[in-house]
N, C-alpha and C. Protein backbone atom coordinates (compact mmCIF):
# COMPACT_ATOMS: atom_id res chain seq x y z
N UNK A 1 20.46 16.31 15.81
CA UNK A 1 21.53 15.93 16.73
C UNK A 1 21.33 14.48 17.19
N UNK A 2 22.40 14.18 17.87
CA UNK A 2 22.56 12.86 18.18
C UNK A 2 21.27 12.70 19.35
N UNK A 3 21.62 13.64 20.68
CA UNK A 3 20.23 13.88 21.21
C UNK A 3 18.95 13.48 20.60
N UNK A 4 18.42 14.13 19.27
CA UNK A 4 17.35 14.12 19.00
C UNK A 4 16.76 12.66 18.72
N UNK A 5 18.01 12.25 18.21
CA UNK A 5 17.91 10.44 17.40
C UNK A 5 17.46 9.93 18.80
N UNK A 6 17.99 10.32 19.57
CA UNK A 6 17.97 8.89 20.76
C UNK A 6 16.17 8.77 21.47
N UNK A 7 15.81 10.71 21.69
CA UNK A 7 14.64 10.21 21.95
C UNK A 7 13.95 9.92 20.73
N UNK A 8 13.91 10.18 19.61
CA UNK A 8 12.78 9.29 18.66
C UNK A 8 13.26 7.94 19.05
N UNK A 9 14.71 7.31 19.20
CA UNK A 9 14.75 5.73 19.34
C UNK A 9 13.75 5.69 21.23
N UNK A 10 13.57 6.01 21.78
CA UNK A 10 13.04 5.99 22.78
C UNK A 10 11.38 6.11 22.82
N UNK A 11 10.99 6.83 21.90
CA UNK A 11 9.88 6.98 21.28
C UNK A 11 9.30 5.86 20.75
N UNK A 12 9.83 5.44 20.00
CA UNK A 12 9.66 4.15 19.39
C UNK A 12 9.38 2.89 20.14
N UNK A 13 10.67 3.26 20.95
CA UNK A 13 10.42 1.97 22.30
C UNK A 13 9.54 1.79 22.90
N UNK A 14 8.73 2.81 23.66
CA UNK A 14 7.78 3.40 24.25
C UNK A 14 6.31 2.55 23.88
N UNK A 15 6.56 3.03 22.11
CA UNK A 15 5.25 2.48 21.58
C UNK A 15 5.43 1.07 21.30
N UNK A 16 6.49 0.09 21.63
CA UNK A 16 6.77 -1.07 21.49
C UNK A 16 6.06 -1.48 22.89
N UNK A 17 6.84 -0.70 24.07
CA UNK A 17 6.07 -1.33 25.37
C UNK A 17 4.91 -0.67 25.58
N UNK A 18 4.25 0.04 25.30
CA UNK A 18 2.97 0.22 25.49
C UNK A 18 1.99 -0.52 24.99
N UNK A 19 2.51 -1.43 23.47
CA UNK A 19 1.86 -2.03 22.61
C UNK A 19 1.18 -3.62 23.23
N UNK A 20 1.86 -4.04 24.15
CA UNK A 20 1.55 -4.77 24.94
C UNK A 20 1.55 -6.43 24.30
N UNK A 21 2.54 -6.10 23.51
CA UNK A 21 2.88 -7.44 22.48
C UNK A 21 2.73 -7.08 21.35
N UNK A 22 2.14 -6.47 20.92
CA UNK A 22 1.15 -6.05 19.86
C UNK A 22 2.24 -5.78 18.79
N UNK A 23 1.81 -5.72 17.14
CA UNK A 23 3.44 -5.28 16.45
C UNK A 23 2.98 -3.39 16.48
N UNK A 24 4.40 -2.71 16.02
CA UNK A 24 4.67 -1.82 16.57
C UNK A 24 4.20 -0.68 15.45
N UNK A 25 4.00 -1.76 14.23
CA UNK A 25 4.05 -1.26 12.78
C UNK A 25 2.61 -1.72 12.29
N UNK A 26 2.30 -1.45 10.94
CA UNK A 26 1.06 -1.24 10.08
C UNK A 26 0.91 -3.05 10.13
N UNK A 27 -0.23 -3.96 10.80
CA UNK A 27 0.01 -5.25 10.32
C UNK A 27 -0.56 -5.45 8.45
N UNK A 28 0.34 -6.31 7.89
CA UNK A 28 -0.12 -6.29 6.96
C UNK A 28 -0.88 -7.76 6.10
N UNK A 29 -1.40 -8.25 7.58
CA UNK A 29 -2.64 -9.52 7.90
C UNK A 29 -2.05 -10.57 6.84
N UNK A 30 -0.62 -10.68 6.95
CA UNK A 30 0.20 -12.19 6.58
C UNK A 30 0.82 -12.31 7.84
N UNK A 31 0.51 -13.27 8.81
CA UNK A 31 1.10 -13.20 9.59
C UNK A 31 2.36 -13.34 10.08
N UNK A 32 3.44 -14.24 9.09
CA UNK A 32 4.68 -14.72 9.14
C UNK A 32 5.32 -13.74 8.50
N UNK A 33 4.91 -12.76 7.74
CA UNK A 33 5.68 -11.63 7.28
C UNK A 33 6.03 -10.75 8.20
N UNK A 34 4.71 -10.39 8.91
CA UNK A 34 3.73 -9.58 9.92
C UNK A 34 5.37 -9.82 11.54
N UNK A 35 5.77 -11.38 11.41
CA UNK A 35 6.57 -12.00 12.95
C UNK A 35 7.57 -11.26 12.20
N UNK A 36 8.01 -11.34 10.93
CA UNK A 36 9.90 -10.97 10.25
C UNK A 36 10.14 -9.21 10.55
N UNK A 37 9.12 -8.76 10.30
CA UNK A 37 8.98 -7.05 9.98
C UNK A 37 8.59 -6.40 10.95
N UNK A 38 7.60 -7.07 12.14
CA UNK A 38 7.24 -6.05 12.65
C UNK A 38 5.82 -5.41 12.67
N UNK A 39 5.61 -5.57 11.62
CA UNK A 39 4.24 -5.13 10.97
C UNK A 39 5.07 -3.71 9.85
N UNK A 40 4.81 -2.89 9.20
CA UNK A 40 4.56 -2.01 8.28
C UNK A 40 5.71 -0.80 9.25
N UNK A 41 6.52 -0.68 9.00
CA UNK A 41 7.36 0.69 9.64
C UNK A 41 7.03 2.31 9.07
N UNK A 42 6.76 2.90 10.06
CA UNK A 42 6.66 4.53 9.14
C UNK A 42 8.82 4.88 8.82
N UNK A 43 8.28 5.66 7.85
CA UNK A 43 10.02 5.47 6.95
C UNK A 43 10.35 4.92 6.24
N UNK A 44 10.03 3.53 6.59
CA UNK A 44 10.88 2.03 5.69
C UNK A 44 10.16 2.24 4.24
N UNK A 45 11.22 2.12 3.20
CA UNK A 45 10.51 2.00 1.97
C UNK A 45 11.04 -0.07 1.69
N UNK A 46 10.03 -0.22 1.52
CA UNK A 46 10.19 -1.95 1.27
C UNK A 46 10.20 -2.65 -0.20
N UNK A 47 10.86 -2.53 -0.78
CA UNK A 47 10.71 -3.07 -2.27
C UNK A 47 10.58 -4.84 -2.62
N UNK A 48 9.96 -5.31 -2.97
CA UNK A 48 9.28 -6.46 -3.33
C UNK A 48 9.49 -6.95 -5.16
N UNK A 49 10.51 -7.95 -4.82
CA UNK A 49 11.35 -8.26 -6.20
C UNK A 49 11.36 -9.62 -6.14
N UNK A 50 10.92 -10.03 -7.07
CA UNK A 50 10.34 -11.96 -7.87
C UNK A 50 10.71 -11.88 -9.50
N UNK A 51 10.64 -12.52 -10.04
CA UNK A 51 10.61 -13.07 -11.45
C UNK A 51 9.05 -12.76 -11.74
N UNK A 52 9.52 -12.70 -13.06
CA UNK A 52 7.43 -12.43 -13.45
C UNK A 52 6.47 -13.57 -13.61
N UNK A 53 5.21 -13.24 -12.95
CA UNK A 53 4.92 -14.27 -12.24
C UNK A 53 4.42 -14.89 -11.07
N UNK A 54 5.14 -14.75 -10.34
CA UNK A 54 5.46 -15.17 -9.29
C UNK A 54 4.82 -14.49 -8.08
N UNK A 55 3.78 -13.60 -8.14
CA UNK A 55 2.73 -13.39 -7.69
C UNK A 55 3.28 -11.75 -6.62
N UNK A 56 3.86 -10.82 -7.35
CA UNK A 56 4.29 -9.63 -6.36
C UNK A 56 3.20 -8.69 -6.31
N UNK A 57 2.09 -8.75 -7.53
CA UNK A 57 0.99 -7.77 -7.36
C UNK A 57 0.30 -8.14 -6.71
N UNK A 58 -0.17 -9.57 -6.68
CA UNK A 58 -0.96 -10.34 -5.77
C UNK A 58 -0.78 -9.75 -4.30
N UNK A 59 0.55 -10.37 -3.77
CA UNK A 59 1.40 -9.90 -2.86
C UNK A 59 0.62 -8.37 -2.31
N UNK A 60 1.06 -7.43 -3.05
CA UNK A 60 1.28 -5.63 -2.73
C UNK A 60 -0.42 -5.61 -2.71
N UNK A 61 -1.36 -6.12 -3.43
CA UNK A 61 -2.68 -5.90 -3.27
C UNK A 61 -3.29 -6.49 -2.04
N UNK A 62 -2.88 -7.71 -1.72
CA UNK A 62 -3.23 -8.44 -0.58
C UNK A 62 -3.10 -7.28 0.84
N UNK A 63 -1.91 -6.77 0.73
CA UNK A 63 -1.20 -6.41 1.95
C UNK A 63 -2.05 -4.53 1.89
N UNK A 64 -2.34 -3.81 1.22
CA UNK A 64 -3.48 -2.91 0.71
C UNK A 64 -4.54 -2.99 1.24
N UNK A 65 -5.36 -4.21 0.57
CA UNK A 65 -6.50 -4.17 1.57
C UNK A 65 -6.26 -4.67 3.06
N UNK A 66 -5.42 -5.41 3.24
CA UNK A 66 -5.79 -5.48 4.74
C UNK A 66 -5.49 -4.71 5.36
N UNK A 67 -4.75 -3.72 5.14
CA UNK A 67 -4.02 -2.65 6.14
C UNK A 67 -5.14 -1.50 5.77
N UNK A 68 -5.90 -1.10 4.79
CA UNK A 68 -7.17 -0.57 4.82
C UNK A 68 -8.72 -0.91 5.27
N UNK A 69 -8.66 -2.36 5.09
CA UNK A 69 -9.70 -2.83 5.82
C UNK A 69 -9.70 -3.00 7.07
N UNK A 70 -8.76 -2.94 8.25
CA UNK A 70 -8.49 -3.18 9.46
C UNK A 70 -8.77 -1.55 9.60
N UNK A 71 -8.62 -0.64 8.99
CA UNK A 71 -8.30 0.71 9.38
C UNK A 71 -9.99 1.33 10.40
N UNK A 72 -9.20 1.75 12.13
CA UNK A 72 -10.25 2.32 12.42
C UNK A 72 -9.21 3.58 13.08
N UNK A 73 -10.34 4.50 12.95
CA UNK A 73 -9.62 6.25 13.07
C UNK A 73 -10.24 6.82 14.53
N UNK A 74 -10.49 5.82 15.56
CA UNK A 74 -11.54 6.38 16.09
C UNK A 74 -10.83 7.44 17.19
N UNK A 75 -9.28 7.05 17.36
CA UNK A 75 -8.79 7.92 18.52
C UNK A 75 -8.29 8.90 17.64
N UNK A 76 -7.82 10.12 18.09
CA UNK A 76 -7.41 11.44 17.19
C UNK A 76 -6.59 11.96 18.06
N UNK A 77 -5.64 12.50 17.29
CA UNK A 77 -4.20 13.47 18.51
C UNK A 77 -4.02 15.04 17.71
N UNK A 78 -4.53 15.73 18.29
CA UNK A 78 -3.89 16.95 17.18
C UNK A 78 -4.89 17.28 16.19
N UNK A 79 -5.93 17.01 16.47
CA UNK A 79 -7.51 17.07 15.40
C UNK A 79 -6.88 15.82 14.32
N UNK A 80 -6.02 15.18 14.28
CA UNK A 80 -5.58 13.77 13.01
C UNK A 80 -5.76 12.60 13.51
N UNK A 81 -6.74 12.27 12.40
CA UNK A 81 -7.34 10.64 13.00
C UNK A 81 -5.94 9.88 12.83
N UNK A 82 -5.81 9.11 14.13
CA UNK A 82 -4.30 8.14 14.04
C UNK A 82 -4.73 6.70 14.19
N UNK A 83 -4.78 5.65 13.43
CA UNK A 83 -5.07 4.54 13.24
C UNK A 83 -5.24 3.56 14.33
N UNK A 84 -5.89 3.01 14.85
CA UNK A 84 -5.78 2.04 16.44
C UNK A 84 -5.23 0.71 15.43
N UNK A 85 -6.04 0.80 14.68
CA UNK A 85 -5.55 -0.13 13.19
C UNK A 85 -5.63 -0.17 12.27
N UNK A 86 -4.93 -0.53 11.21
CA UNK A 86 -4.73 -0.52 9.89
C UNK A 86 -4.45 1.03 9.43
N UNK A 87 -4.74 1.32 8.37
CA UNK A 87 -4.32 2.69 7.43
C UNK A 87 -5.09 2.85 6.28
N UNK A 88 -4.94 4.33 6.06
CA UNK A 88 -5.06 4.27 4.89
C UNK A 88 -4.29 4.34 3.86
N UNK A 89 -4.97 3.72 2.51
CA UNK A 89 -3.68 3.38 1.85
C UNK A 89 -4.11 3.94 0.30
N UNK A 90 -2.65 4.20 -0.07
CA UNK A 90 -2.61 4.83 -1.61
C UNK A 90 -1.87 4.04 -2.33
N UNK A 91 -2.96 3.27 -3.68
CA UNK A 91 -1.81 2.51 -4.44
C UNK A 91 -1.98 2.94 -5.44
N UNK A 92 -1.06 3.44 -6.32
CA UNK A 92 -0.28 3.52 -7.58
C UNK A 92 -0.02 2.43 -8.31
N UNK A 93 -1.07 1.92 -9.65
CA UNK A 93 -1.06 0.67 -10.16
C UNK A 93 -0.98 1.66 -11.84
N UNK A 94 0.85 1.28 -11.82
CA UNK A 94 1.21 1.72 -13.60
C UNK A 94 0.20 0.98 -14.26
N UNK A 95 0.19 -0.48 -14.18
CA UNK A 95 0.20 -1.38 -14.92
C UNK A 95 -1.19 -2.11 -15.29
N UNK A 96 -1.80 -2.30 -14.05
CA UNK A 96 -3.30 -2.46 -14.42
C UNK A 96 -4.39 -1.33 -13.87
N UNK A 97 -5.40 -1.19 -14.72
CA UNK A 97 -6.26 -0.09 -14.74
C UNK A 97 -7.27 -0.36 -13.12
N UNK A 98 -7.72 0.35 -12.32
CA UNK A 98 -8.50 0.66 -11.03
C UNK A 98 -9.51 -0.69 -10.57
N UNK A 99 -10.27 -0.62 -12.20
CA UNK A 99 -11.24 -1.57 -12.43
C UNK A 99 -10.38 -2.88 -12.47
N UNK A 100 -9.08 -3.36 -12.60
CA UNK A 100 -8.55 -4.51 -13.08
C UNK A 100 -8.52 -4.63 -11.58
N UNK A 101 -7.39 -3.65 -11.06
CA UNK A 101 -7.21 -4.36 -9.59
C UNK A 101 -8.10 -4.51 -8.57
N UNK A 102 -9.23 -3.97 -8.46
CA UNK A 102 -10.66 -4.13 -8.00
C UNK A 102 -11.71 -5.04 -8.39
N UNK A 103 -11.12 -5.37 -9.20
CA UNK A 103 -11.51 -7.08 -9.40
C UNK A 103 -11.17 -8.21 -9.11
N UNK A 104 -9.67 -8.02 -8.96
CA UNK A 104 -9.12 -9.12 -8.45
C UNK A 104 -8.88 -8.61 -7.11
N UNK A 105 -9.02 -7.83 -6.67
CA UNK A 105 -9.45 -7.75 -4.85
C UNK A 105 -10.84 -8.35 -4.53
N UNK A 106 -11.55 -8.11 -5.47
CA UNK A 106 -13.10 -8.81 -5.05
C UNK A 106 -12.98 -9.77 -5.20
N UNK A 107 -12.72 -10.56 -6.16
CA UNK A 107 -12.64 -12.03 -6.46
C UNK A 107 -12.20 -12.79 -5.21
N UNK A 108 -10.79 -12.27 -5.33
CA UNK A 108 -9.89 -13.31 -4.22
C UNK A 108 -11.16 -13.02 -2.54
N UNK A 109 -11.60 -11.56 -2.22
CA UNK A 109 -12.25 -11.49 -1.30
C UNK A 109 -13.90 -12.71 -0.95
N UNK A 110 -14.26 -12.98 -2.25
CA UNK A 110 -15.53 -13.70 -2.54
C UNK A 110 -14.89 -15.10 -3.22
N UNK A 111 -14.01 -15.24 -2.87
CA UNK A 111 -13.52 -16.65 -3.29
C UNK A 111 -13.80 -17.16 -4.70
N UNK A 112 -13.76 -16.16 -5.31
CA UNK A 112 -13.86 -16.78 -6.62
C UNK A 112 -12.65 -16.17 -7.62
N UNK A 113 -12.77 -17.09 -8.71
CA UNK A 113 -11.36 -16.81 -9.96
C UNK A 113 -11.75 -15.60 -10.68
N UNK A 114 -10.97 -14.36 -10.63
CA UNK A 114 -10.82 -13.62 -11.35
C UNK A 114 -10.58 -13.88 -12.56
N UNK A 115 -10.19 -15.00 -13.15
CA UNK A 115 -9.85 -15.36 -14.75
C UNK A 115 -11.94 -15.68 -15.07
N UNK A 116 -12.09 -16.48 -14.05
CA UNK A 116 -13.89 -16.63 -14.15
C UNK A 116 -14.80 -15.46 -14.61
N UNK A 117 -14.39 -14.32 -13.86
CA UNK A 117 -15.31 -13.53 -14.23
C UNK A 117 -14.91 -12.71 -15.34
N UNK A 118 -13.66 -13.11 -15.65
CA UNK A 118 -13.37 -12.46 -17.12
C UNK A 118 -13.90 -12.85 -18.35
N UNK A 119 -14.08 -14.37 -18.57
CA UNK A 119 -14.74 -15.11 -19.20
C UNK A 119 -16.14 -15.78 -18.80
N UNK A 120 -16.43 -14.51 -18.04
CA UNK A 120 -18.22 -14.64 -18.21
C UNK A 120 -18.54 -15.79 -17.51
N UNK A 121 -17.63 -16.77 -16.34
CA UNK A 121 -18.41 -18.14 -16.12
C UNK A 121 -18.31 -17.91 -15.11
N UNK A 122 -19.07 -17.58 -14.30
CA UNK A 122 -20.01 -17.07 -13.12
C UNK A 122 -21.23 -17.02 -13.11
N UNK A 123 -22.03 -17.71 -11.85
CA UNK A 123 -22.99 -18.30 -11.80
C UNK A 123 -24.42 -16.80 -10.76
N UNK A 124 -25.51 -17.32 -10.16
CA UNK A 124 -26.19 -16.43 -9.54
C UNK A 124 -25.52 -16.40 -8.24
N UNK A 125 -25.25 -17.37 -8.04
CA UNK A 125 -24.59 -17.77 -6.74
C UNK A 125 -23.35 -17.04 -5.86
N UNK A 126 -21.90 -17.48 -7.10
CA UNK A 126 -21.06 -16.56 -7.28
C UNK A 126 -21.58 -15.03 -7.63
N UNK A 127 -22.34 -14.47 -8.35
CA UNK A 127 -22.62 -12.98 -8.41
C UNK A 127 -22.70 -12.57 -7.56
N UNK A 128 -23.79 -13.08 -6.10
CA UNK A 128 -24.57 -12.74 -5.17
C UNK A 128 -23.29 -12.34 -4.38
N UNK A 129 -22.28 -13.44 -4.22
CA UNK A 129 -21.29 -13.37 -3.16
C UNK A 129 -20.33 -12.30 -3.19
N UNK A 130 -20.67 -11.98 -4.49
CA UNK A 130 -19.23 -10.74 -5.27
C UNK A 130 -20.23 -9.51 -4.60
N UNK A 131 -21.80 -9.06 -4.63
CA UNK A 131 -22.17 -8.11 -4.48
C UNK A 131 -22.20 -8.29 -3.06
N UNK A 132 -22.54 -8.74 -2.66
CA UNK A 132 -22.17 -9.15 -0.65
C UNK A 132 -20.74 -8.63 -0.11
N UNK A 133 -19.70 -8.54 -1.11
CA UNK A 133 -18.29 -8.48 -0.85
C UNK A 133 -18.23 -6.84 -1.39
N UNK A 134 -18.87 -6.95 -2.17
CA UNK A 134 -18.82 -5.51 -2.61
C UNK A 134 -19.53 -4.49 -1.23
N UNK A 135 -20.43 -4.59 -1.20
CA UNK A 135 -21.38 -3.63 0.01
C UNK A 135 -20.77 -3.47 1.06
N UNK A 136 -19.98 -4.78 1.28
CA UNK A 136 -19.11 -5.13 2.74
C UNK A 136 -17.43 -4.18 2.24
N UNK A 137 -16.85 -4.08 1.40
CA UNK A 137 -15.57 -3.40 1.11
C UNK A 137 -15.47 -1.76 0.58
N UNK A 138 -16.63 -1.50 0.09
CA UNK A 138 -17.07 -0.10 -0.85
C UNK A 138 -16.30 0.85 0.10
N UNK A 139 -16.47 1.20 1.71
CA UNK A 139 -15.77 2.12 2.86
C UNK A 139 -14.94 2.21 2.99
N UNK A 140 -13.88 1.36 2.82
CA UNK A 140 -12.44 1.06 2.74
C UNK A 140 -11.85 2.10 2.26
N UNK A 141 -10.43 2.88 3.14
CA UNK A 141 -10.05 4.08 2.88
C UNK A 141 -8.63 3.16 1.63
N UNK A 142 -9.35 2.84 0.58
CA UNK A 142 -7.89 2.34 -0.31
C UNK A 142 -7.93 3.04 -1.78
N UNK A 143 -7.53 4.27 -1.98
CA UNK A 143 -7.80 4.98 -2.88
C UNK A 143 -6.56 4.45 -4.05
N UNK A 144 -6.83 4.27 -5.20
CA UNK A 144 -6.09 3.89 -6.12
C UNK A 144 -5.79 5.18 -7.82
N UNK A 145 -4.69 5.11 -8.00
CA UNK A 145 -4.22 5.95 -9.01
C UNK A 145 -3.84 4.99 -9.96
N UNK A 146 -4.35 5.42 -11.28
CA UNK A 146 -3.90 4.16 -12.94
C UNK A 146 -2.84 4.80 -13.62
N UNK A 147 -2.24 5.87 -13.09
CA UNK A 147 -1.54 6.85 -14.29
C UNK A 147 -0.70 5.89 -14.73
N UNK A 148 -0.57 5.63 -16.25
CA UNK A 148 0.60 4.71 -16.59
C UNK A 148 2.36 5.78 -16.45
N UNK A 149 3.33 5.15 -16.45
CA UNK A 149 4.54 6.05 -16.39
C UNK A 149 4.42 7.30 -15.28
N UNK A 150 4.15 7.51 -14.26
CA UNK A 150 3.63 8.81 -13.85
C UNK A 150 5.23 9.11 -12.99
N UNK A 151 5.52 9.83 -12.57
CA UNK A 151 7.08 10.10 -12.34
C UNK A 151 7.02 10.23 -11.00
N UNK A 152 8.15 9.98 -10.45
CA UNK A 152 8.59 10.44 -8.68
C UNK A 152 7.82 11.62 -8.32
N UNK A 153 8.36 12.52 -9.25
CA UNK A 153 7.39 13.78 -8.83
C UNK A 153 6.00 13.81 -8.57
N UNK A 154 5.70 13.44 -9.78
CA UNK A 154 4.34 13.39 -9.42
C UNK A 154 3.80 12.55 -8.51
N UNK A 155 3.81 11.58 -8.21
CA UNK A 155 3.87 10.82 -7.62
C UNK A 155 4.00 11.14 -5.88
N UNK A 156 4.79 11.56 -5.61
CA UNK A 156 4.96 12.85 -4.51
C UNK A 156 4.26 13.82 -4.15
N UNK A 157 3.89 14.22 -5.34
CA UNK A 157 2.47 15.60 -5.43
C UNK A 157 1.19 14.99 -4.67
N UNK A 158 1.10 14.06 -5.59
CA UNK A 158 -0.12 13.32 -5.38
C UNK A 158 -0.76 12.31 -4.20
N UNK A 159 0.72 12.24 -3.61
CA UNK A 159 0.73 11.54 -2.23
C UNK A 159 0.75 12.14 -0.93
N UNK A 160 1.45 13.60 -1.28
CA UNK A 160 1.23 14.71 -0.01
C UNK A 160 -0.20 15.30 -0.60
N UNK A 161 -0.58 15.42 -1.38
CA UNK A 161 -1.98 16.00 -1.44
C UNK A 161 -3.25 15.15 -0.64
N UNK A 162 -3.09 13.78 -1.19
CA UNK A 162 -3.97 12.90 -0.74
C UNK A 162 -3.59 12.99 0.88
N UNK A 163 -2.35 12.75 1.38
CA UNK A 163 -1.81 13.17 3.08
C UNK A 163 -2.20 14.16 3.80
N UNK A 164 -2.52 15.45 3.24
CA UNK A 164 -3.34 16.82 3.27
C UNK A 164 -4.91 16.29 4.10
N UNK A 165 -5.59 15.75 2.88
CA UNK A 165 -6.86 15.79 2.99
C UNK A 165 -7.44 14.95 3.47
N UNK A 166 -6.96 13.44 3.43
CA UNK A 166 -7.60 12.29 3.91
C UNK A 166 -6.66 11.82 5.02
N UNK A 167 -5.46 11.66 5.21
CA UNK A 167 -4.36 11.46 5.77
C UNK A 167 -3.64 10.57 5.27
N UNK A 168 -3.04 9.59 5.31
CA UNK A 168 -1.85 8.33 4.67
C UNK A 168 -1.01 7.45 5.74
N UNK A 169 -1.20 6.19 5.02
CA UNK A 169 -0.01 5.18 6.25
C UNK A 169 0.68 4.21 5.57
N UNK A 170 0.54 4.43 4.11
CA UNK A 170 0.64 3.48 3.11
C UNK A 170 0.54 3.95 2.08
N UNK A 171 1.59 3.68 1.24
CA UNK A 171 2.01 3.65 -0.15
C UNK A 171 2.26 2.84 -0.91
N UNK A 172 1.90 2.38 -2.00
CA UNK A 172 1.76 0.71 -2.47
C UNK A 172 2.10 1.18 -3.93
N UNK A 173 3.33 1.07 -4.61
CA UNK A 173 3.29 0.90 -5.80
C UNK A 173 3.84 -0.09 -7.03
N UNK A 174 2.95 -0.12 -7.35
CA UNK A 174 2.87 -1.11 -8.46
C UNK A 174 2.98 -1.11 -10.10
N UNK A 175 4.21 -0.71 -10.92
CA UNK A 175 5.52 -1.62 -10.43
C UNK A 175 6.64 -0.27 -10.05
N UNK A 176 7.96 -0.57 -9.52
CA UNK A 176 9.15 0.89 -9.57
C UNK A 176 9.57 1.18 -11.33
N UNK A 177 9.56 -0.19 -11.85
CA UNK A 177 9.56 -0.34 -13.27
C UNK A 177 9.69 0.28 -14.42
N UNK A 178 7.98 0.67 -14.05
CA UNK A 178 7.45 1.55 -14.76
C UNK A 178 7.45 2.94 -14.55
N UNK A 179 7.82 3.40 -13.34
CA UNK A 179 7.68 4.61 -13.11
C UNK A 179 8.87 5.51 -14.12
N UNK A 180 8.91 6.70 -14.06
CA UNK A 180 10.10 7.84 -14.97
C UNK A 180 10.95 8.95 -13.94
N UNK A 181 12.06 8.78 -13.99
CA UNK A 181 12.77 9.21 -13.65
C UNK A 181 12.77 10.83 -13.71
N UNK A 182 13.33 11.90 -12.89
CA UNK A 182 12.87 13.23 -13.24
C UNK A 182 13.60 14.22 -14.27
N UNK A 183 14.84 13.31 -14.52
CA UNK A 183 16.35 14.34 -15.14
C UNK A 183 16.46 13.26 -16.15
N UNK A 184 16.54 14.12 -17.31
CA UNK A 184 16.74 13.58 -19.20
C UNK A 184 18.14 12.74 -18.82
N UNK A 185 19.31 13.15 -17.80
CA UNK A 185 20.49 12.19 -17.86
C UNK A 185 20.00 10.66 -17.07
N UNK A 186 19.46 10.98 -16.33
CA UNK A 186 19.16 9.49 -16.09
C UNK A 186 18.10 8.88 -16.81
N UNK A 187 17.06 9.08 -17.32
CA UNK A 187 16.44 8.70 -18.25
C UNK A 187 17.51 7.24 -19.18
N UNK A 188 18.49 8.38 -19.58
CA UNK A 188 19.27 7.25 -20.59
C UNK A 188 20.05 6.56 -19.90
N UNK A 189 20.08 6.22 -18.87
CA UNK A 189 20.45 5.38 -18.37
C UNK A 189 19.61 4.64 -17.32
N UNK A 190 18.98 3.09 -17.37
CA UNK A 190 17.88 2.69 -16.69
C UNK A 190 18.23 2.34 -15.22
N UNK A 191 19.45 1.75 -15.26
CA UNK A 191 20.04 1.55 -13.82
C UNK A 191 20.23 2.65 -12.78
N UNK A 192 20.52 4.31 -13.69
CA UNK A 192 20.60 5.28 -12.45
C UNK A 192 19.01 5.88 -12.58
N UNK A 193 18.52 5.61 -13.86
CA UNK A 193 16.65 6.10 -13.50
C UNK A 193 15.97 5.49 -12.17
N UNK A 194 16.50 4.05 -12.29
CA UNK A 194 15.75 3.23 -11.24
C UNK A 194 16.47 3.44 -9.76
N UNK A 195 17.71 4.09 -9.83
CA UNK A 195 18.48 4.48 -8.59
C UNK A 195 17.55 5.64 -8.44
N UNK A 196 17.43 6.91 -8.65
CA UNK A 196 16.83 8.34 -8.68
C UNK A 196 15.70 7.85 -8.49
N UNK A 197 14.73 6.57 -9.25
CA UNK A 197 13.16 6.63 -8.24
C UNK A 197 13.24 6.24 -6.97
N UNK A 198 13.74 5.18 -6.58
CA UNK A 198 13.88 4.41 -5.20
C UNK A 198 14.49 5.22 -4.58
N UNK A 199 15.75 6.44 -4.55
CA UNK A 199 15.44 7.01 -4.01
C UNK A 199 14.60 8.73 -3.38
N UNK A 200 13.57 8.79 -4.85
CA UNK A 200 13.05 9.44 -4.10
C UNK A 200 11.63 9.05 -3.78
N UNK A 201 11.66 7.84 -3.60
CA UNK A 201 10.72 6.99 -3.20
C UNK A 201 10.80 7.04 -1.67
N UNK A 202 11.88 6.85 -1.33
CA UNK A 202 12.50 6.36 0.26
C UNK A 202 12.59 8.14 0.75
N UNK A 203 12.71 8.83 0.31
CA UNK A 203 13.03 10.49 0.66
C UNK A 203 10.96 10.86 0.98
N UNK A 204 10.35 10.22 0.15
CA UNK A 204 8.42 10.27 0.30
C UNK A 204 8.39 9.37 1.94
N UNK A 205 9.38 8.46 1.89
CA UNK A 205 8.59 7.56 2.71
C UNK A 205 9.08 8.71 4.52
């Protein structure tokens, strides 16, 4: 009912003025994104569209760890740890394998080129700093899935399961692209496949 809408919009408000400036949503430690959005909305599904290139995994990985690395659970409502900050987060990477994107989270974290350590030119120095970064990130609630093509459905399965057991505040996937549609008619057609994921992408969120 209309009723019901108004106190969740009141609800909301609530946690705006209680927040005490603070954003109201998941920050996702860019800060000028962080002033446009709000920080991270529960609901909002946010899709992130560039030319290839142009740095959107970069982007979706950046915004991952920080909203997992900020994550502390220490207050609880209802026996469910509820975030004072950050989240935890589930990313879905079609495209590069666990080990790929966990490399280039370490890298960029230890300041060094991920193209470097692909081609072996890394020093004792640089190593040391990567295992320093490593010991320091290993806790981080940022659990990652490689399934290539894996479908809405599943996808869904796998995101209320992980919501079950660990809890969730974040969904990160990487790319909509790649994902598969659930019905053979949209299949053959890519424009309503990619309509049918997004929205049951936004129906998860």
């Amino acid at each position: 009912t209309f009723e019901t809408a108004l106190d969740s919009a009141i609800d909301r408000a609530a946690q705006a003025y209680e927040s005490d400036g603070k954003l109201s949503g998941l920050a996702t430690g860019l800060k000028d994104l962080d002033a446009r959005l709000g920080g991270l909305q529960p609901t909002d599904l946010i899709v992130v569209a560039g030319r290839p290139g142009m740095g959107k995994t970069a982007l979706a990985t950046n915004i991952a760890f920080n909203v997992a690395s900020a994550y502390d659970s220490t207050r609880q409502v209802d026996r469910a740890p509820q975030p004072t900050a950050g989240g935890i987060v589930a990313f879905f990477s079609l495209e590069m394998s666990s080990e790929q994107l966990a490399t280039r989270v370490l890298a960029e974290q230890a300041e060094i080129s991920s193209s470097s350590i692909r081609r072996g030119e890394i020093g004792e120095t640089e190593f040391n700093r990567l295992l320093d970064r490593r010991q320091k990130m290993r806790r981080i609630p940022l659990f990652i899935d490689q399934t290539g093509a894996i479908s809405i459905a599943q996808l869904a399965a796998r995101a209320r399961r992980l919501k079950r057991q660990r809890g969730l505040h974040l969904i990160v996937v990487d790319y909509i692209q790649l994902m598969q549609g659930k019905s053979a008619r949209a299949a053959q057609n890519r424009v309503q496949e990619i309509t049918e994921i997004t929205t049951g992408l936004k129906a998860l969120a």
